[in-house]
PDB file of N, CA and C in Angstrom:
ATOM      1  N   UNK A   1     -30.440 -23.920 -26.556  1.00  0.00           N
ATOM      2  CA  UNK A   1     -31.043 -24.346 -27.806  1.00  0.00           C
ATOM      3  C   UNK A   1     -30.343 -25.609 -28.292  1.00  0.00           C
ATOM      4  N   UNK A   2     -31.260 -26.285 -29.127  1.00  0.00           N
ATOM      5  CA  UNK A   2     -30.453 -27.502 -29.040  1.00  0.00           C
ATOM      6  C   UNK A   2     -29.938 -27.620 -30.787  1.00  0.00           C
ATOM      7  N   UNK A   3     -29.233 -28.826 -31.070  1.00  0.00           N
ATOM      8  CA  UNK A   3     -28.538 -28.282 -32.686  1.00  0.00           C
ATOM      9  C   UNK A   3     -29.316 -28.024 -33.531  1.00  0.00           C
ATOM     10  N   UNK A   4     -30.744 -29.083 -33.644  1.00  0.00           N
ATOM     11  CA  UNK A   4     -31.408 -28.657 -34.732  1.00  0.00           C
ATOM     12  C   UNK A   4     -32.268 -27.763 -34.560  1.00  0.00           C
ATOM     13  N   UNK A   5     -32.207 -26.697 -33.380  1.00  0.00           N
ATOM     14  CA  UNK A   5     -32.827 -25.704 -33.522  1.00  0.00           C
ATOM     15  C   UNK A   5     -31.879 -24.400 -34.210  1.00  0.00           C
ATOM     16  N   UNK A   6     -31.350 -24.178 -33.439  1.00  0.00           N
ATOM     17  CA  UNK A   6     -29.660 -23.818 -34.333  1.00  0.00           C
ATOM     18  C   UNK A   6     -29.922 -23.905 -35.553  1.00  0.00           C
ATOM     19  N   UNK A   7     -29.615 -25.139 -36.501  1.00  0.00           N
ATOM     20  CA  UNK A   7     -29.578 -25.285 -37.888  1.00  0.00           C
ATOM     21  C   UNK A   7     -30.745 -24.762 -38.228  1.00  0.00           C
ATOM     22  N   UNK A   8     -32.326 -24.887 -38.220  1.00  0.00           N
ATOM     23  CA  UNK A   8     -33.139 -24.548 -38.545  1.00  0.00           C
ATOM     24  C   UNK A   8     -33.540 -22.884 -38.355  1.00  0.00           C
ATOM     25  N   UNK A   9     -32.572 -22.262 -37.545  1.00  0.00           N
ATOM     26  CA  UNK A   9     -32.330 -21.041 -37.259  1.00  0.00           C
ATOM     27  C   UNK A   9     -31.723 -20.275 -38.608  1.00  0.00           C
ATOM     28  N   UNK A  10     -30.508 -21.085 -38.752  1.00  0.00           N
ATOM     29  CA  UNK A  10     -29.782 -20.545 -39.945  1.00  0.00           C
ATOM     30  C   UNK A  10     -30.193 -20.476 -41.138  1.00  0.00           C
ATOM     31  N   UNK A  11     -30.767 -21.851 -41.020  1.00  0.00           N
ATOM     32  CA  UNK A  11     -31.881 -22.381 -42.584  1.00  0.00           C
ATOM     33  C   UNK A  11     -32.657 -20.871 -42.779  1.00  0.00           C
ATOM     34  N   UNK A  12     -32.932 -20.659 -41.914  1.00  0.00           N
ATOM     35  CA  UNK A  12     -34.500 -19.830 -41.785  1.00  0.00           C
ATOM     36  C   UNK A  12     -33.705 -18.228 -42.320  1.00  0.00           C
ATOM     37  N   UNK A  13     -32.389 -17.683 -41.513  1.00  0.00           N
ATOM     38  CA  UNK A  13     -32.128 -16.764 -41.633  1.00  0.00           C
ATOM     39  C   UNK A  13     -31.512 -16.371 -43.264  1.00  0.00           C
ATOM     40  N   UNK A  14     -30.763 -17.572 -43.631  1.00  0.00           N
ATOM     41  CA  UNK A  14     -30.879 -17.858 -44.599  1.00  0.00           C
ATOM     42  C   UNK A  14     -31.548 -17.483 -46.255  1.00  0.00           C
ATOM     43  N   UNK A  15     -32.509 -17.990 -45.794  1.00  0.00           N
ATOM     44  CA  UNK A  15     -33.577 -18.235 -46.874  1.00  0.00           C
ATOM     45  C   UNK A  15     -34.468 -16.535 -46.596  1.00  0.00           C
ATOM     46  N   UNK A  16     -34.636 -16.070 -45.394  1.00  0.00           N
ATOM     47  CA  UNK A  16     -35.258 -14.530 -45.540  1.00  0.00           C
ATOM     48  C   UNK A  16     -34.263 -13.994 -46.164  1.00  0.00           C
ATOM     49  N   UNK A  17     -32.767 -13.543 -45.849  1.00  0.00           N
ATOM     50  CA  UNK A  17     -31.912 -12.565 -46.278  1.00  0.00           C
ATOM     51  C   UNK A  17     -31.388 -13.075 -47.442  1.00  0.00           C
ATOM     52  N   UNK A  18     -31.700 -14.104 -47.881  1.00  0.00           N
ATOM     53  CA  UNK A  18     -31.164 -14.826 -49.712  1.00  0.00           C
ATOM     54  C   UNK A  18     -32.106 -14.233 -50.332  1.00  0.00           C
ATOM     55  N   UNK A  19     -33.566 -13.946 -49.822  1.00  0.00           N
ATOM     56  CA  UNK A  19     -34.447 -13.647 -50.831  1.00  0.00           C
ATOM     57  C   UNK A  19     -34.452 -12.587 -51.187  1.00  0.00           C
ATOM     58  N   UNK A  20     -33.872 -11.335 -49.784  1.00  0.00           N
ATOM     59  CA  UNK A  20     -33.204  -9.651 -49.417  1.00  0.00           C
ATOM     60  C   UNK A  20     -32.732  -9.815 -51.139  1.00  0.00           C
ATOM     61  N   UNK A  21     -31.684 -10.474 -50.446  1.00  0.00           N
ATOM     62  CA  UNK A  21     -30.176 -10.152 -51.769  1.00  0.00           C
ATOM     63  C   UNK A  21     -30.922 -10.474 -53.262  1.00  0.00           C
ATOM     64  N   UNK A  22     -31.994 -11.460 -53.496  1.00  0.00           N
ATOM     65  CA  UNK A  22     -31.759 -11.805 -54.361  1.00  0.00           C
ATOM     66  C   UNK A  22     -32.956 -11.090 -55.115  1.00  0.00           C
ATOM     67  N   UNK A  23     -34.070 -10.484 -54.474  1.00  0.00           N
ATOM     68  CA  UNK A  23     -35.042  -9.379 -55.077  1.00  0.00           C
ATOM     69  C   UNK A  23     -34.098  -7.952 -55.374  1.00  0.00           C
ATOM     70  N   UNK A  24     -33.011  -7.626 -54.092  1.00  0.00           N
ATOM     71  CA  UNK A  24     -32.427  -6.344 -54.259  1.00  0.00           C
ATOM     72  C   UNK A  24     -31.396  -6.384 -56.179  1.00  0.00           C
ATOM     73  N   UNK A  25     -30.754  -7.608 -56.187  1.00  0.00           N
ATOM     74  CA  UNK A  25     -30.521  -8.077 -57.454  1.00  0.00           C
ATOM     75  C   UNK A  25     -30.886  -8.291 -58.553  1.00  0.00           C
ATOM     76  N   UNK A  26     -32.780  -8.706 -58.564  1.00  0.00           N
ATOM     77  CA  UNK A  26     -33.351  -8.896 -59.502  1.00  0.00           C
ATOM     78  C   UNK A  26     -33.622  -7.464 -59.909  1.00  0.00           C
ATOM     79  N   UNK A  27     -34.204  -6.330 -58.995  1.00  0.00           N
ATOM     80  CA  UNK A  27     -34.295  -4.794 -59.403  1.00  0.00           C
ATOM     81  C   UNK A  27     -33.561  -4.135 -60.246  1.00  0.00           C
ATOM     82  N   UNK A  28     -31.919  -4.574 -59.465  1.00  0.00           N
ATOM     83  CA  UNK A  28     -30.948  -3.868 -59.867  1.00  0.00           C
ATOM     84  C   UNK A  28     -30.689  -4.033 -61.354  1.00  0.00           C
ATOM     85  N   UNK A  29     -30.768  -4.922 -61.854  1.00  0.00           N
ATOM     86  CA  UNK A  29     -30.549  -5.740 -63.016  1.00  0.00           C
ATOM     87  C   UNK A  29     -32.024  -5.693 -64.200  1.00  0.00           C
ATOM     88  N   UNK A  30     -32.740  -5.463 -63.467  1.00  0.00           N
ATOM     89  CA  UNK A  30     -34.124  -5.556 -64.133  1.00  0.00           C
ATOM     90  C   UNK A  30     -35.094  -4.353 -63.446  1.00  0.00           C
ATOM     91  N   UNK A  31     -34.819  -2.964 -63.864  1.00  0.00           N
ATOM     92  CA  UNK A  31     -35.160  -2.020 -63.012  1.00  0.00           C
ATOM     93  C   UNK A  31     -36.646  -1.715 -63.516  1.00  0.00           C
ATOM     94  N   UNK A  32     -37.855  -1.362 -62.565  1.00  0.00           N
ATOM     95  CA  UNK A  32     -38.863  -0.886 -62.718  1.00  0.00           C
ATOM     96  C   UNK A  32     -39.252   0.305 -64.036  1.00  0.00           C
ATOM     97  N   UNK A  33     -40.414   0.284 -64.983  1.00  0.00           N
ATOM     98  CA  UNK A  33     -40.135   1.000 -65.770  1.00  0.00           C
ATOM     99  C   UNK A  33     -41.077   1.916 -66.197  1.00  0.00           C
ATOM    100  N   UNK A  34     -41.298   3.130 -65.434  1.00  0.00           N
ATOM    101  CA  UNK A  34     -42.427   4.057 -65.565  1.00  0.00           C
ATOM    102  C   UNK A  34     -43.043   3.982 -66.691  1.00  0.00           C
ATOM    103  N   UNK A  35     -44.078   4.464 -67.001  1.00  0.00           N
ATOM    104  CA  UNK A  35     -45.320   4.818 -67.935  1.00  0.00           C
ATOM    105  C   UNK A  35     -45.085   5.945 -68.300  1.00  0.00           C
ATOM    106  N   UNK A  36     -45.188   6.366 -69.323  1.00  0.00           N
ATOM    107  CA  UNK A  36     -45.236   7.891 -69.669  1.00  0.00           C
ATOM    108  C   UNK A  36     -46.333   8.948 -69.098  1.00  0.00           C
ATOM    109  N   UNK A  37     -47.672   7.884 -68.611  1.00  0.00           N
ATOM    110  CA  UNK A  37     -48.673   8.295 -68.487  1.00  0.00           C
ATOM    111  C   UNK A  37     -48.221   8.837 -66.904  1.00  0.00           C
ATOM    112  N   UNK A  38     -47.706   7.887 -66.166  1.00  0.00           N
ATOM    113  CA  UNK A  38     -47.327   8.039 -65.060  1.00  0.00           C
ATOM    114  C   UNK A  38     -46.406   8.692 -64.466  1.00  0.00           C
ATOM    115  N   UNK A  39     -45.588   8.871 -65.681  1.00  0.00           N
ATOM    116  CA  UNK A  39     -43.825   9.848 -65.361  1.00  0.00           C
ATOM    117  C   UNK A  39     -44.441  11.146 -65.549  1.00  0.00           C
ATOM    118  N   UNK A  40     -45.823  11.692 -66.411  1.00  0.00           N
ATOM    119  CA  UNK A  40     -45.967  12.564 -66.463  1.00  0.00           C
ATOM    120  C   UNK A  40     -46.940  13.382 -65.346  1.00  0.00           C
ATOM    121  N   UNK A  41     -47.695  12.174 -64.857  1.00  0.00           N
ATOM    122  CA  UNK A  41     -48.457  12.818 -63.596  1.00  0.00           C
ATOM    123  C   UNK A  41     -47.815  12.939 -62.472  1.00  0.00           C
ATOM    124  N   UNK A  42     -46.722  12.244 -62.188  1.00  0.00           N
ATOM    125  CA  UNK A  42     -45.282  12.341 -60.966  1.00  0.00           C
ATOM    126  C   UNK A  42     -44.883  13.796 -61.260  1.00  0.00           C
ATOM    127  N   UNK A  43     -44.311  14.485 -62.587  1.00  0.00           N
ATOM    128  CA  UNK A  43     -43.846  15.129 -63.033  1.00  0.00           C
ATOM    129  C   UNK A  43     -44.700  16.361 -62.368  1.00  0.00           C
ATOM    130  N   UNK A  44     -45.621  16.517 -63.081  1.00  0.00           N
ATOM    131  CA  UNK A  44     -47.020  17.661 -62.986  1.00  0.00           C
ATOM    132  C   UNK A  44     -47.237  18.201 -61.808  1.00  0.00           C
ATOM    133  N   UNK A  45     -47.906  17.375 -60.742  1.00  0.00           N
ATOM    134  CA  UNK A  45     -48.592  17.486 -60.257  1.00  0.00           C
ATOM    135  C   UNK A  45     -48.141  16.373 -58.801  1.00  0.00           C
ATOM    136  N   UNK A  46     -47.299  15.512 -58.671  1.00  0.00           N
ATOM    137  CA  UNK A  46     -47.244  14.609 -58.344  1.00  0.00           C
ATOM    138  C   UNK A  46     -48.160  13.212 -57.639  1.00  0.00           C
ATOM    139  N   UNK A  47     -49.316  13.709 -58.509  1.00  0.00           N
ATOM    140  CA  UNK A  47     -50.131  12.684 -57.800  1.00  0.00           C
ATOM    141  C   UNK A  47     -50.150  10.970 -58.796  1.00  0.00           C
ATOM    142  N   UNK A  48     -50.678  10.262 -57.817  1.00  0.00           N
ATOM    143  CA  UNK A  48     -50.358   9.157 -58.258  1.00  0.00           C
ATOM    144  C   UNK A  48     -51.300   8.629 -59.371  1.00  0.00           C
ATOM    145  N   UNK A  49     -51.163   8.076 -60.577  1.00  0.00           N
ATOM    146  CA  UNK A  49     -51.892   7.204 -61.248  1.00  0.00           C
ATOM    147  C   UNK A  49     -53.183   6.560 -61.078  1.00  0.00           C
ATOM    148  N   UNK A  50     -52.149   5.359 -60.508  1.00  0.00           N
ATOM    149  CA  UNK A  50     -53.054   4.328 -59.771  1.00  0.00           C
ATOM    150  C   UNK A  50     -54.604   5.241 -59.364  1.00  0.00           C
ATOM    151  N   UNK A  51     -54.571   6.058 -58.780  1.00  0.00           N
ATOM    152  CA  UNK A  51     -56.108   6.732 -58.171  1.00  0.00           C
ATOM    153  C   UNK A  51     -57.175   7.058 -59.535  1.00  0.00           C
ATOM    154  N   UNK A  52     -56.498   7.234 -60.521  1.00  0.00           N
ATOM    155  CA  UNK A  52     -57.058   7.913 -61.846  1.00  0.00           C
ATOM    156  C   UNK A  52     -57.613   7.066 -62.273  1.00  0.00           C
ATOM    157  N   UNK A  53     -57.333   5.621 -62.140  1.00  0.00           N
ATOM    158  CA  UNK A  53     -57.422   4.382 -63.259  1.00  0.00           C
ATOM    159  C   UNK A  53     -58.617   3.561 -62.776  1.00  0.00           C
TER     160      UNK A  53
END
């Protein structure tokens, strides 16, 4: 392989596993936030929402 395939390798690996870290970060920090409507049909019955709506 030659260098700038290399570099453009890293670039690449880079930029997928920065985006890993940096969605796994945005979650962590900013966590998803059920519905009542939805915590309660998880709860119940466990079926999903989304199908109801």
């Amino acid at each position: 392989m030659s260098t700038s395939a290399v570099v453009m390798m890293i670039i690449a690996l880079l930029a997928v596993w920065g985006g890993l870290g940096m969605a796994l970060l945005n979650l962590k920090r900013h966590p998803e936030v059920i519905d009542d409507e939805e915590a309660d049909a998880v709860l119940h019955d466990g079926a999903s929402v989304s199908s109801l709506r």
